[in-house]
PDB file of N, CA and C in Angstrom:
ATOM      1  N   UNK A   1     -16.207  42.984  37.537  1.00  0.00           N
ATOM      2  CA  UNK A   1     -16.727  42.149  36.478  1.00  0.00           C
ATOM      3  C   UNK A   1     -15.583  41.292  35.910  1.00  0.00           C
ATOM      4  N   UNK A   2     -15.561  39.878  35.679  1.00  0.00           N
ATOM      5  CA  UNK A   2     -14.984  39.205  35.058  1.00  0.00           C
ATOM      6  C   UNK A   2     -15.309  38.810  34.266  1.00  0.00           C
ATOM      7  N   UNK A   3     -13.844  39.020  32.854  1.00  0.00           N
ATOM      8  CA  UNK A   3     -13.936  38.404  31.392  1.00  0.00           C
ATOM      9  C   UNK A   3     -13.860  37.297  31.107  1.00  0.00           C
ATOM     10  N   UNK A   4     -14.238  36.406  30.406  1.00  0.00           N
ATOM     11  CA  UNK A   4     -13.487  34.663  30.053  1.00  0.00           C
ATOM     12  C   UNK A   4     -13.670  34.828  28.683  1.00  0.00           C
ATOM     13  N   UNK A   5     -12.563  35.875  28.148  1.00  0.00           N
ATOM     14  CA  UNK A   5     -12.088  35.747  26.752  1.00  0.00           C
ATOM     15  C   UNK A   5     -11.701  34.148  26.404  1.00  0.00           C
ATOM     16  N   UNK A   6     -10.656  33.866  26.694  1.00  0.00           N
ATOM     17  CA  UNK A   6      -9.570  32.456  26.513  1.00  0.00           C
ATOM     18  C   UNK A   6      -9.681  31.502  26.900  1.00  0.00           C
ATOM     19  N   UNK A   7     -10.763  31.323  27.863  1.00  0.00           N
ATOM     20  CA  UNK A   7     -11.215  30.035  28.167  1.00  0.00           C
ATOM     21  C   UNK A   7     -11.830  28.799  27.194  1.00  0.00           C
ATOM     22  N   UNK A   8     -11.059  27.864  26.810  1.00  0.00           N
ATOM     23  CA  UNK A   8     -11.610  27.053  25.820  1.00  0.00           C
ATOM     24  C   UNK A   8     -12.410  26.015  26.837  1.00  0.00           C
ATOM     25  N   UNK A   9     -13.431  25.104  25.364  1.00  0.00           N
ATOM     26  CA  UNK A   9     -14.174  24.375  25.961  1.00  0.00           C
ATOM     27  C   UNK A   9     -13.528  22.825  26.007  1.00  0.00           C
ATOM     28  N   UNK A  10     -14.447  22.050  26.315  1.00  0.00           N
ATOM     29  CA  UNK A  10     -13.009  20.809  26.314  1.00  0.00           C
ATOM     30  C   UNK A  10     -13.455  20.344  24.316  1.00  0.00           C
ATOM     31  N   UNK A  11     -14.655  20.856  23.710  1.00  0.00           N
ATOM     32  CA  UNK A  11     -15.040  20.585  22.080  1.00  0.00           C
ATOM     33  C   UNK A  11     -13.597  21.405  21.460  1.00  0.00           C
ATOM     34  N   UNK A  12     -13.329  22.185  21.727  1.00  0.00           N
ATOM     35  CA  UNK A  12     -12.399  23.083  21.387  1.00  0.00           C
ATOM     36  C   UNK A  12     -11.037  22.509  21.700  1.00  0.00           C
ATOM     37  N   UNK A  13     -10.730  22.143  22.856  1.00  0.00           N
ATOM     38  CA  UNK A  13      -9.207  21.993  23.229  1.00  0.00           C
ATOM     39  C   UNK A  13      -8.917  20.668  22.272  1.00  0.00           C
ATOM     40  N   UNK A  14      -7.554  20.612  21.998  1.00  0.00           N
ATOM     41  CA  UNK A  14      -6.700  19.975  21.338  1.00  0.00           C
ATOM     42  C   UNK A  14      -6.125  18.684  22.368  1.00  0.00           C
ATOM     43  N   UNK A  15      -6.514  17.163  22.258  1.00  0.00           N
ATOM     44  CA  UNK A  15      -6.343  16.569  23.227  1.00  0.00           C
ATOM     45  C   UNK A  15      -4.715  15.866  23.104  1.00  0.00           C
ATOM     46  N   UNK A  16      -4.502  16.319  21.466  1.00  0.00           N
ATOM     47  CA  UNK A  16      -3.255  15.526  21.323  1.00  0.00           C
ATOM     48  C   UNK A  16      -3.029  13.904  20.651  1.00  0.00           C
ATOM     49  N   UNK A  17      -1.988  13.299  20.844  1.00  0.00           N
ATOM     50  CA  UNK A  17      -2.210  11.851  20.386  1.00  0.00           C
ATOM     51  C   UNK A  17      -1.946  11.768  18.735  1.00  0.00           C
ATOM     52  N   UNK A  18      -1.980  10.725  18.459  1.00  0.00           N
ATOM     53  CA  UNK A  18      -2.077  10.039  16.870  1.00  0.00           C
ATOM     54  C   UNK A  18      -3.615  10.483  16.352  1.00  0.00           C
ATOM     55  N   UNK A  19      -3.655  11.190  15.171  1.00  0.00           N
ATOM     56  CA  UNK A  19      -5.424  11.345  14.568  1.00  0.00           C
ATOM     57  C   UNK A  19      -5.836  10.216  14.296  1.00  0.00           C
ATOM     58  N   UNK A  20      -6.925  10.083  14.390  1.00  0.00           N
ATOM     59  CA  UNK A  20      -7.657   8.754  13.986  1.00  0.00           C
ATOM     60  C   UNK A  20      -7.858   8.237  12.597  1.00  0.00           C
ATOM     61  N   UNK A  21      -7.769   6.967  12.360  1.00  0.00           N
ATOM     62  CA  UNK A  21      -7.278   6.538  10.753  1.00  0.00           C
ATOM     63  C   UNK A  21      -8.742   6.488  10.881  1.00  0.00           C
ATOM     64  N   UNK A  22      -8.403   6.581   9.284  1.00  0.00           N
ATOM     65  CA  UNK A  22     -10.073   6.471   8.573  1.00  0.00           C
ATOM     66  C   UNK A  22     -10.772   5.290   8.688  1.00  0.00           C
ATOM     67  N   UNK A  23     -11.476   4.780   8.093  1.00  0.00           N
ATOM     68  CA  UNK A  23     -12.311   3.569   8.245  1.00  0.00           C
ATOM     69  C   UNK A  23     -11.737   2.831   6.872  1.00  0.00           C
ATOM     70  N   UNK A  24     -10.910   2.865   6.081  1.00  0.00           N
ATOM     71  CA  UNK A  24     -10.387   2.117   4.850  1.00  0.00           C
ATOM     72  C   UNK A  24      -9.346   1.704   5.235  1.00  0.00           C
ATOM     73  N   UNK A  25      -8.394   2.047   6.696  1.00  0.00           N
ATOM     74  CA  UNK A  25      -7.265   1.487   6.836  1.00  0.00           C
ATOM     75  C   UNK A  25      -6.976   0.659   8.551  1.00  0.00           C
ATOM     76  N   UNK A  26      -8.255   1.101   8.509  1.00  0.00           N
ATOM     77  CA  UNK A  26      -8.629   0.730  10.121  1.00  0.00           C
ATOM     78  C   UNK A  26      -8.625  -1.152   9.834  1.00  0.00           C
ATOM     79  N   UNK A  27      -8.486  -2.108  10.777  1.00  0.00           N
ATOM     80  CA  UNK A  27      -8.789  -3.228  10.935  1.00  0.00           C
ATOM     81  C   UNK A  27      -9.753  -3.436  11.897  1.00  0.00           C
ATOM     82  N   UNK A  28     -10.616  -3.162  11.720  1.00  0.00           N
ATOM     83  CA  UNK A  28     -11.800  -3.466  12.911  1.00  0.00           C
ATOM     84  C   UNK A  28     -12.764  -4.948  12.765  1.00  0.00           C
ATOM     85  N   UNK A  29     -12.955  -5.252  11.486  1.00  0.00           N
ATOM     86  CA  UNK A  29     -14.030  -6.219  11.121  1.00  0.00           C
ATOM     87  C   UNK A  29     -13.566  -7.645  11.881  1.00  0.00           C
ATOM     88  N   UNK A  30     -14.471  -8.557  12.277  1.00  0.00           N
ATOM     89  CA  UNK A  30     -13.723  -9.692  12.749  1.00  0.00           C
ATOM     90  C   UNK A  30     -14.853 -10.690  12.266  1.00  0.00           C
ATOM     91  N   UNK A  31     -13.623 -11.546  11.790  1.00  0.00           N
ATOM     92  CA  UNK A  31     -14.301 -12.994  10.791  1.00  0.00           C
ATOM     93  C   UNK A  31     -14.571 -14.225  11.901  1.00  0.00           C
ATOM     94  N   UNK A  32     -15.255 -15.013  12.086  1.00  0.00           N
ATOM     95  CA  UNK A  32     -15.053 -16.549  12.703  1.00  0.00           C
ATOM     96  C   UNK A  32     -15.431 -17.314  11.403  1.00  0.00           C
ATOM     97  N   UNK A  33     -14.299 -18.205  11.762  1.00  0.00           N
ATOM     98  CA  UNK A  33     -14.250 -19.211  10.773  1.00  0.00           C
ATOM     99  C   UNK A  33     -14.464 -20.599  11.420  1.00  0.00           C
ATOM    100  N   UNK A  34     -14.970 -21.557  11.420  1.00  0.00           N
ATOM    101  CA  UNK A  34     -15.154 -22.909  12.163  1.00  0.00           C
ATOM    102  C   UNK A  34     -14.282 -23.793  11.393  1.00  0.00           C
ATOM    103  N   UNK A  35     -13.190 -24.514  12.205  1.00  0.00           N
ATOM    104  CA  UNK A  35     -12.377 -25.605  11.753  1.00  0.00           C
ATOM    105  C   UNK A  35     -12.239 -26.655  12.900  1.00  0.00           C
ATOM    106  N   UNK A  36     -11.703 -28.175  12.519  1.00  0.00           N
ATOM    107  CA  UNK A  36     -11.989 -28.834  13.398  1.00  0.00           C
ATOM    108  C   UNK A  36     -10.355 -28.745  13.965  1.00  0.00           C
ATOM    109  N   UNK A  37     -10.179 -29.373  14.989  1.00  0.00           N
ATOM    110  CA  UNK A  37      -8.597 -29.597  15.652  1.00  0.00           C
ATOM    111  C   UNK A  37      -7.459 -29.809  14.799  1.00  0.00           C
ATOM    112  N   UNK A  38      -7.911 -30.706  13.912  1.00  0.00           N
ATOM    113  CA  UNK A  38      -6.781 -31.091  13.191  1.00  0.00           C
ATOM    114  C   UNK A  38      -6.706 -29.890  11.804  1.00  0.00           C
ATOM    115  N   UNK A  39      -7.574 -29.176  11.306  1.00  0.00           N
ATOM    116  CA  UNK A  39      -7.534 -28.462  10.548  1.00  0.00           C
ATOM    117  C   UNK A  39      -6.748 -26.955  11.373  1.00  0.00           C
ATOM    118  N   UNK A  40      -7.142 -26.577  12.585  1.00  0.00           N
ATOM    119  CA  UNK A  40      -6.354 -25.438  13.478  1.00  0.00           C
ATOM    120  C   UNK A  40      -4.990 -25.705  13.710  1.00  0.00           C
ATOM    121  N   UNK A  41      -4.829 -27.022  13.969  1.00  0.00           N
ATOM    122  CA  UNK A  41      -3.287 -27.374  14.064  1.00  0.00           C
ATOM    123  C   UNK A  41      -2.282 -27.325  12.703  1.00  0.00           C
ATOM    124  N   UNK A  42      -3.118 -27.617  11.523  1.00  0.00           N
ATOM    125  CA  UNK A  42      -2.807 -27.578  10.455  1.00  0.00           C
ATOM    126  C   UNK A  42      -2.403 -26.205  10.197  1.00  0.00           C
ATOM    127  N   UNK A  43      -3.270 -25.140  10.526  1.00  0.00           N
ATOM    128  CA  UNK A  43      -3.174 -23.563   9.959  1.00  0.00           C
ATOM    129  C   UNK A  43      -2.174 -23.360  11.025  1.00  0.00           C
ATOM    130  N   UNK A  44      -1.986 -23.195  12.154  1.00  0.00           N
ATOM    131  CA  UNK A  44      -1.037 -23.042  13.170  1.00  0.00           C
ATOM    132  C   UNK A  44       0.169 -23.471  12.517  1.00  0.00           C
ATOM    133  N   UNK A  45       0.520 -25.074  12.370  1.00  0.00           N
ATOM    134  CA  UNK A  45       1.891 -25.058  11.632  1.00  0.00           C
ATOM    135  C   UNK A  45       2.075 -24.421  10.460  1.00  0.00           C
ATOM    136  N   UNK A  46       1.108 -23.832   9.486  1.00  0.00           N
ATOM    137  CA  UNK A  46       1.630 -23.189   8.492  1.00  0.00           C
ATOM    138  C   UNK A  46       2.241 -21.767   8.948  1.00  0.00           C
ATOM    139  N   UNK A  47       1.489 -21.539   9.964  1.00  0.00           N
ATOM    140  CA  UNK A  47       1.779 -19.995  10.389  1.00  0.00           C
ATOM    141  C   UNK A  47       2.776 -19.715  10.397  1.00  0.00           C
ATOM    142  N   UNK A  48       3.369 -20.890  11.476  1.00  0.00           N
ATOM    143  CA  UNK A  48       4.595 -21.063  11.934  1.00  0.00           C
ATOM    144  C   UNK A  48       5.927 -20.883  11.231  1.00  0.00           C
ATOM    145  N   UNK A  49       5.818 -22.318  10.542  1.00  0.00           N
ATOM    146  CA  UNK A  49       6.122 -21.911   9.161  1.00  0.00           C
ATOM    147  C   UNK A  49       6.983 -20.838   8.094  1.00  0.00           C
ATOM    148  N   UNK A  50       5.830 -20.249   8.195  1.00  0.00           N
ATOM    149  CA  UNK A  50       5.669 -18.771   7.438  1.00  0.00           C
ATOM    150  C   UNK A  50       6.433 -17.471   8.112  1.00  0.00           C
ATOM    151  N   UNK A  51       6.614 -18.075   9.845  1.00  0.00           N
ATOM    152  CA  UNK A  51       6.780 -16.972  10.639  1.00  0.00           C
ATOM    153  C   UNK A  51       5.898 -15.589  10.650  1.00  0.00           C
ATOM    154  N   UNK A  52       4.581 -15.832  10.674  1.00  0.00           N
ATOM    155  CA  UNK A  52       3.030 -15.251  10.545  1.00  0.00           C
ATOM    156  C   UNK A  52       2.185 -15.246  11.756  1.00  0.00           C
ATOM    157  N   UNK A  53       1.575 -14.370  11.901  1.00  0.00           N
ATOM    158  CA  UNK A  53       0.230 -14.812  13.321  1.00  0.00           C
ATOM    159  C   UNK A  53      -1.192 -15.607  12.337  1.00  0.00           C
ATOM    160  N   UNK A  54      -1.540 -16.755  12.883  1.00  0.00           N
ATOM    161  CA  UNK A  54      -2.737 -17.121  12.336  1.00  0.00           C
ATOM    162  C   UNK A  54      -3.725 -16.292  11.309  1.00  0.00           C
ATOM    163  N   UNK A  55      -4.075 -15.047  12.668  1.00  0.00           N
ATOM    164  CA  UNK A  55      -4.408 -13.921  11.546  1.00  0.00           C
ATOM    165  C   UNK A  55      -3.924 -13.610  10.295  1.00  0.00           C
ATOM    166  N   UNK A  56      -2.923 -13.339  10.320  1.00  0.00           N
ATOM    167  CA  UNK A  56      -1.586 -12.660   8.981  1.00  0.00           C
ATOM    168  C   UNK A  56      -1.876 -14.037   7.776  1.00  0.00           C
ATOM    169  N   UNK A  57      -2.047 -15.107   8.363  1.00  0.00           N
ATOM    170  CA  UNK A  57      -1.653 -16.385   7.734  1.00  0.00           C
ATOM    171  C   UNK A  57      -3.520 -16.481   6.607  1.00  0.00           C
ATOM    172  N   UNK A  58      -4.161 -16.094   7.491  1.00  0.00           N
ATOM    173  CA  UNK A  58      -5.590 -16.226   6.772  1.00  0.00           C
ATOM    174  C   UNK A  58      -5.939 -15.058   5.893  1.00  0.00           C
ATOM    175  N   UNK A  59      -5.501 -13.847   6.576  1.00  0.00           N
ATOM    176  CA  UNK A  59      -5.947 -12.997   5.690  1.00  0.00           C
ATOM    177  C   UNK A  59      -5.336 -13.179   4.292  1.00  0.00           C
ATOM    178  N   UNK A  60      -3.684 -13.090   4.500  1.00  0.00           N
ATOM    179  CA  UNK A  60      -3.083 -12.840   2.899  1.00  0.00           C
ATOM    180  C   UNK A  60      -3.702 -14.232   2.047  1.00  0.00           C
ATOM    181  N   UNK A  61      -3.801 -15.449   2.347  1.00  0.00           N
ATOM    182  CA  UNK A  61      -4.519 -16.173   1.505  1.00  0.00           C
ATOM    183  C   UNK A  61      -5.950 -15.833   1.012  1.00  0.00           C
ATOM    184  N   UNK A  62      -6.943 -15.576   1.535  1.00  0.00           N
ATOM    185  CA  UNK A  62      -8.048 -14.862   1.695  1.00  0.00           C
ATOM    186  C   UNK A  62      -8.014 -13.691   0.718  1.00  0.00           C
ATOM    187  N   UNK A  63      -7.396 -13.072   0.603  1.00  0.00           N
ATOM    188  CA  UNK A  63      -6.905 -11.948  -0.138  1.00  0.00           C
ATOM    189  C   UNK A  63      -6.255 -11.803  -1.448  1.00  0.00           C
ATOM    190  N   UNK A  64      -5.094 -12.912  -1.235  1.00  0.00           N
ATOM    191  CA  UNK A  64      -3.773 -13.248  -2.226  1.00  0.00           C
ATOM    192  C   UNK A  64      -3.932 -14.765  -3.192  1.00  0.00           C
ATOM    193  N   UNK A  65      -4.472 -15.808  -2.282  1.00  0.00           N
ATOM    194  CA  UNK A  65      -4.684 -16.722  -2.404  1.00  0.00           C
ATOM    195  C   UNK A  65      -2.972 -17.627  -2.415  1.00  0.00           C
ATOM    196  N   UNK A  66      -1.978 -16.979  -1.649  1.00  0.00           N
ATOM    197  CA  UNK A  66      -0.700 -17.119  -1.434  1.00  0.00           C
ATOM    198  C   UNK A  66      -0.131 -16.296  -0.219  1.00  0.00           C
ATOM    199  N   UNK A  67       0.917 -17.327   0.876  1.00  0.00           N
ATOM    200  CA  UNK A  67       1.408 -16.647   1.606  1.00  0.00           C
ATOM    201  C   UNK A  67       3.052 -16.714   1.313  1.00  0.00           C
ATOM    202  N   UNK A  68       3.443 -16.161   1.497  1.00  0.00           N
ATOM    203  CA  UNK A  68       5.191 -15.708   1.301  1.00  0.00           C
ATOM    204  C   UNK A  68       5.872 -15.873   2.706  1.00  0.00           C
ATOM    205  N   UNK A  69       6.795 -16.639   2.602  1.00  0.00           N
ATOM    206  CA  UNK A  69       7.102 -16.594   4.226  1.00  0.00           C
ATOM    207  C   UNK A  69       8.212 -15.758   4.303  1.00  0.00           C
ATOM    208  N   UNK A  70       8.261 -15.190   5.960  1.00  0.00           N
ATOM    209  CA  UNK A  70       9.093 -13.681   5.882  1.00  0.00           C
ATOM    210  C   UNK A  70      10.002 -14.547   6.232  1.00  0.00           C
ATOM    211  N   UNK A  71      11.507 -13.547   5.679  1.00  0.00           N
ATOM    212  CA  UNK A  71      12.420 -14.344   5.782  1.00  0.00           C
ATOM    213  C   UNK A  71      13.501 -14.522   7.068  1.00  0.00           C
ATOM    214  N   UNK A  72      14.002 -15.603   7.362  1.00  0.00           N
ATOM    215  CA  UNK A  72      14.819 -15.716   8.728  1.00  0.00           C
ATOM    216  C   UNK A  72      15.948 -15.234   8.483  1.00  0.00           C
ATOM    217  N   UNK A  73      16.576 -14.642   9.903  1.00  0.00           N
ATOM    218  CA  UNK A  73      17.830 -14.232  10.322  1.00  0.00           C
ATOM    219  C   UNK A  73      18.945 -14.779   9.377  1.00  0.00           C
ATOM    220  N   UNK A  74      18.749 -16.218   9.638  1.00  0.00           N
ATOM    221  CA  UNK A  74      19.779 -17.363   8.638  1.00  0.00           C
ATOM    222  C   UNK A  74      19.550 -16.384   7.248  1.00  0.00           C
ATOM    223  N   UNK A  75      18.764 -16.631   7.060  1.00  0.00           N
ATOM    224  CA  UNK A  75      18.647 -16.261   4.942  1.00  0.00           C
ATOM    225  C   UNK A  75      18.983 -14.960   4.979  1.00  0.00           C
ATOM    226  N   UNK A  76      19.017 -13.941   5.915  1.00  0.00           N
ATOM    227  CA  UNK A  76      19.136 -12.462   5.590  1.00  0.00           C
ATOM    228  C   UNK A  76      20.993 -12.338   5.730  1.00  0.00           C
ATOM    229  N   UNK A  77      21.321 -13.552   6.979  1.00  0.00           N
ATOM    230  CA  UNK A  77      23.025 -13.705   6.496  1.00  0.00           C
ATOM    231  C   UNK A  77      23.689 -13.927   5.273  1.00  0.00           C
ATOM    232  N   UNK A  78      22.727 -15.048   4.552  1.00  0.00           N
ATOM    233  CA  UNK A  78      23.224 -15.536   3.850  1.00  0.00           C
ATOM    234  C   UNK A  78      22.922 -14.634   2.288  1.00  0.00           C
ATOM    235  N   UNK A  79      22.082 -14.174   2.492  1.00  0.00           N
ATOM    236  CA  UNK A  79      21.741 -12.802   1.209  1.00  0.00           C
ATOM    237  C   UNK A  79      22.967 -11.278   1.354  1.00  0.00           C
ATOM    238  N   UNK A  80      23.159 -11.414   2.864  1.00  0.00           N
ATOM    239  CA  UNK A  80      24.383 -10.359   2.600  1.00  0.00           C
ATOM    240  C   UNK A  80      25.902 -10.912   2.186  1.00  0.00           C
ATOM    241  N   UNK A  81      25.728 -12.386   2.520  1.00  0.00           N
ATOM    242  CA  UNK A  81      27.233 -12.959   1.901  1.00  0.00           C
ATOM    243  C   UNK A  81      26.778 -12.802   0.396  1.00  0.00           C
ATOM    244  N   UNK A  82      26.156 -12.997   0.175  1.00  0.00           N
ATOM    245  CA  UNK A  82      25.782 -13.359  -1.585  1.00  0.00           C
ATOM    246  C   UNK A  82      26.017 -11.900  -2.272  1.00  0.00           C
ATOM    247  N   UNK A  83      25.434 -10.777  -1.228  1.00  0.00           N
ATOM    248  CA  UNK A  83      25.740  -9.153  -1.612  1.00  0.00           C
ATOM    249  C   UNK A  83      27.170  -9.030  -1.638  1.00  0.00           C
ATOM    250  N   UNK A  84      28.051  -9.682  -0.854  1.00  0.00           N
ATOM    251  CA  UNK A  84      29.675  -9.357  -0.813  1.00  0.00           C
ATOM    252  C   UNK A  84      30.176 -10.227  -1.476  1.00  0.00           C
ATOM    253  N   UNK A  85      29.982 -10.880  -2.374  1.00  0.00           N
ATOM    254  CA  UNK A  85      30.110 -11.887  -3.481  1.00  0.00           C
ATOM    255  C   UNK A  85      29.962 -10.923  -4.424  1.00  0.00           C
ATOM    256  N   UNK A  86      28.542 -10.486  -4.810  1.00  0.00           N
ATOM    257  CA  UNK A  86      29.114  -9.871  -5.867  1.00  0.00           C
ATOM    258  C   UNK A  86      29.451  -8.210  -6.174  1.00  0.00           C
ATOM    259  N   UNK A  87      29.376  -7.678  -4.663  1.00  0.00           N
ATOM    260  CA  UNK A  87      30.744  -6.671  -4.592  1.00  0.00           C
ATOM    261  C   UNK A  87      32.011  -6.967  -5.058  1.00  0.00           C
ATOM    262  N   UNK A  88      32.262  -7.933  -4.767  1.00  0.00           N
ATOM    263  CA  UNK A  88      33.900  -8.747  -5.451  1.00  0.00           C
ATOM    264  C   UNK A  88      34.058  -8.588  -6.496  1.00  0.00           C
ATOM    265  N   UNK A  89      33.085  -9.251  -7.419  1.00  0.00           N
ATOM    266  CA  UNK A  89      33.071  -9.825  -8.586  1.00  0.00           C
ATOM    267  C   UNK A  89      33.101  -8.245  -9.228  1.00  0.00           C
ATOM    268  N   UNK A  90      31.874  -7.345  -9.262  1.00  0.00           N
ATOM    269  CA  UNK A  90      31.819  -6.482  -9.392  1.00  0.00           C
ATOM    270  C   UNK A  90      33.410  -5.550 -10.016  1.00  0.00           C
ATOM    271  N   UNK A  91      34.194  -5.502  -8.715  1.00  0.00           N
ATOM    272  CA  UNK A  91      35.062  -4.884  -8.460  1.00  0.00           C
ATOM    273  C   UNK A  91      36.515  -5.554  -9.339  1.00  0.00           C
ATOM    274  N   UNK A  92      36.666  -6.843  -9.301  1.00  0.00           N
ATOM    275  CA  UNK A  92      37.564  -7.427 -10.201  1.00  0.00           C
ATOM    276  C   UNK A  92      36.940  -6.990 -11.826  1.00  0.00           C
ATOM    277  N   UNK A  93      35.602  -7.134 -12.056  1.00  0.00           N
ATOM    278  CA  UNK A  93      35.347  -6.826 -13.624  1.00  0.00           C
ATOM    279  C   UNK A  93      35.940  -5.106 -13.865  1.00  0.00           C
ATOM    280  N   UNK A  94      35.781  -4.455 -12.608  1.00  0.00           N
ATOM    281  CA  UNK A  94      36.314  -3.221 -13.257  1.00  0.00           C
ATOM    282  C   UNK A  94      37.906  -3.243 -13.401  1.00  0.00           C
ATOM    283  N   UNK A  95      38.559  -3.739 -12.666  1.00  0.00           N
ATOM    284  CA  UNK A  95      39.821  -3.950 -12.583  1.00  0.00           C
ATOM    285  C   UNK A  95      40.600  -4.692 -13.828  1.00  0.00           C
ATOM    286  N   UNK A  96      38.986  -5.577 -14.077  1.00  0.00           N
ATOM    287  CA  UNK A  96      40.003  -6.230 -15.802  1.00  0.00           C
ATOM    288  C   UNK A  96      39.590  -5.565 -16.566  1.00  0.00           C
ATOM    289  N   UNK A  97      38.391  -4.546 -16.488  1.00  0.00           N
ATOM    290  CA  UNK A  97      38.243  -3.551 -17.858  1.00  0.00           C
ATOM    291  C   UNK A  97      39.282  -2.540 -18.058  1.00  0.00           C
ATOM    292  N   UNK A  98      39.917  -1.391 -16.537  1.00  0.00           N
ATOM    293  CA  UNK A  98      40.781  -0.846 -16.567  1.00  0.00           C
ATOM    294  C   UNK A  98      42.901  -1.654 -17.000  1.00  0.00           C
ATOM    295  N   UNK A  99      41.998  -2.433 -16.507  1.00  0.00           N
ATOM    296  CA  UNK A  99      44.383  -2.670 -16.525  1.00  0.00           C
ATOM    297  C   UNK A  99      44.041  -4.285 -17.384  1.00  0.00           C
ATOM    298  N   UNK A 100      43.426  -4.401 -18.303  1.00  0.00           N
ATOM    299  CA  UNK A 100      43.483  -5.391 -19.235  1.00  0.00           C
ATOM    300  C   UNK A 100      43.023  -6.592 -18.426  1.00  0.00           C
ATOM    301  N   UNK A 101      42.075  -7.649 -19.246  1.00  0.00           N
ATOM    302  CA  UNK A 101      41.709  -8.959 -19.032  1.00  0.00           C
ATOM    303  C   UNK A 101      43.426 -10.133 -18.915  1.00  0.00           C
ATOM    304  N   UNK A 102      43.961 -10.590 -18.198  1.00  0.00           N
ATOM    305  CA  UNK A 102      44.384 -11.772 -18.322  1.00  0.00           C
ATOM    306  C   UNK A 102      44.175 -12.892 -17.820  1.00  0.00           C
ATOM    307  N   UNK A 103      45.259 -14.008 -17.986  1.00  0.00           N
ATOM    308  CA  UNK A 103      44.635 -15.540 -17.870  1.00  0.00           C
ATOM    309  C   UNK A 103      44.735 -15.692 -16.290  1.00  0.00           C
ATOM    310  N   UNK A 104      46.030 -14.228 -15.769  1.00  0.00           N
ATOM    311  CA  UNK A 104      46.464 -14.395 -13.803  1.00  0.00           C
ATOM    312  C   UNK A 104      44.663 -14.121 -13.838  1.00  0.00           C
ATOM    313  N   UNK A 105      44.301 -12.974 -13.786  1.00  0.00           N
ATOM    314  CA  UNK A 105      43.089 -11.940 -13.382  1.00  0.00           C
ATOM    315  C   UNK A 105      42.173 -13.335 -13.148  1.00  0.00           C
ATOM    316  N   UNK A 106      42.159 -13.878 -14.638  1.00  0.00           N
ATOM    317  CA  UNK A 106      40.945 -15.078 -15.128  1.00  0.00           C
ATOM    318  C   UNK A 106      40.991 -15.995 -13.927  1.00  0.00           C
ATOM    319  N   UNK A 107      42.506 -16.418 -13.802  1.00  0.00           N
ATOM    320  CA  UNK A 107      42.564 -17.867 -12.366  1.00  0.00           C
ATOM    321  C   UNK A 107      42.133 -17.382 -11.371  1.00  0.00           C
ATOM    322  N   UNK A 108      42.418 -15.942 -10.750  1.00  0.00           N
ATOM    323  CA  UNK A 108      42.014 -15.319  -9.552  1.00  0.00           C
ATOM    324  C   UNK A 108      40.341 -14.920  -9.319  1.00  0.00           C
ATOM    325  N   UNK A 109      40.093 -14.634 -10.311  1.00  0.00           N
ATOM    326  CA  UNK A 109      38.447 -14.998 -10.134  1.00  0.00           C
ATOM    327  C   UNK A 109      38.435 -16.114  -9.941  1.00  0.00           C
ATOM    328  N   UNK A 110      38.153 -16.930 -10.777  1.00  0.00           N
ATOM    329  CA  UNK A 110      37.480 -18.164 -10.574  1.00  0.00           C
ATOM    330  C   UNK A 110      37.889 -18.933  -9.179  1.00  0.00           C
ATOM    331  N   UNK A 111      38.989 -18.223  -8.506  1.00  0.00           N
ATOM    332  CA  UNK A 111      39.536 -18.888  -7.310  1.00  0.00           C
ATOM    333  C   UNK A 111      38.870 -18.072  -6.055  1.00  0.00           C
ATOM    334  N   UNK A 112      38.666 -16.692  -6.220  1.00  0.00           N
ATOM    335  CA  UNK A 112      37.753 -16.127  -5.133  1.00  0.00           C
ATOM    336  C   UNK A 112      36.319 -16.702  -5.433  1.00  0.00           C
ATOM    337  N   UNK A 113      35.585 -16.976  -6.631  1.00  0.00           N
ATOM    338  CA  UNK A 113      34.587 -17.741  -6.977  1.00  0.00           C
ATOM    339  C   UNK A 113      34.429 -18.894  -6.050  1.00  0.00           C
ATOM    340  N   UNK A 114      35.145 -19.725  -6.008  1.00  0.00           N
ATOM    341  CA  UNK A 114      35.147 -20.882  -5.627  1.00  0.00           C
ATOM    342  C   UNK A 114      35.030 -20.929  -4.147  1.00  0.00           C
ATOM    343  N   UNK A 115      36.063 -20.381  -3.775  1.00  0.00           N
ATOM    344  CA  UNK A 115      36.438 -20.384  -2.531  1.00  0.00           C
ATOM    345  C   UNK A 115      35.309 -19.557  -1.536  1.00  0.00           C
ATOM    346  N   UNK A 116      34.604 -18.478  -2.357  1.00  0.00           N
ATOM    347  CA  UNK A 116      33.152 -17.906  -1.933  1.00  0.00           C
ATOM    348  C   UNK A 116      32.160 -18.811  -1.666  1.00  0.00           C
ATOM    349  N   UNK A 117      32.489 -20.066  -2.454  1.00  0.00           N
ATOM    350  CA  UNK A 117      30.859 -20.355  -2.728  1.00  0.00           C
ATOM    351  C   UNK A 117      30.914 -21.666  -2.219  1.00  0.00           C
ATOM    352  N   UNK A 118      31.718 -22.084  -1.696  1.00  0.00           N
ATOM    353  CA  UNK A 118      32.302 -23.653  -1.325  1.00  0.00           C
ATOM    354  C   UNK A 118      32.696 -23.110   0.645  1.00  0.00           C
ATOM    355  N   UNK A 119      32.860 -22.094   1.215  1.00  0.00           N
ATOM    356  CA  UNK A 119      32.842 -21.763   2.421  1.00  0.00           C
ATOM    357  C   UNK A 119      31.444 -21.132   2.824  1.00  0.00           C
ATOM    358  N   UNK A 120      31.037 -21.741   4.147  1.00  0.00           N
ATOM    359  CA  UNK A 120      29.571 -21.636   4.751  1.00  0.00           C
ATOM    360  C   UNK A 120      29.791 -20.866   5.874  1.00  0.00           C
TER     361      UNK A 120
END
């Protein structure tokens, strides 16, 4: 006589994978919208633009009634020079709170100032 204690069914077995998102975070719904050529070319260059997919570009207006454009490589350089700018600055104000404010300290800011903000 044979047992089949442990035999699962395939309702039972565990298939694995990512669980399935709910239906509030799911994107399933799909809109058509009718525009003429010059109005698609229009939304296309905004996309662009924006650095957005058409999609991305309709919904957040649709939604927001504003799109934000994500920001480029260029601007994320130029936001970490602006971060080591005022690491500097930062670091000289503690330096004139500890060992006294003078007029050297005063010229030497305003000369790393300058020289920060006048080199690209």
């Amino acid at each position: 006589m044979v047992e089949f204690k442990n035999i699962k069914t395939m309702k039972n077995q565990n298939k694995g994978g990512r669980p399935k998102l709910d239906s509030a975070t799911k994107k399933s719904e799909l809109i058509s919208v009718r525009v003429t050529e010059i109005e698609l070319a229009t939304i296309q260059a905004k996309a662009e633009i924006a650095s957005k997919s058409v999609s991305d570009l309709i919904r957040e207006m649709a939604l927001k009634g504003e799109v934000k454009a994500a920001i480029l490589p260029e601007q994320m350089d130029e936001i970490r020079k602006l971060n080591g700018i005022g690491n500097n600055v930062n670091q000289l104000a503690k330096l004139a709170h500890q060992y006294g404010y003078s007029d050297e300290i005063h010229q030497q800011f305003i000369q790393i100032i300058n020289q920060k903000t006048t080199t690209k």
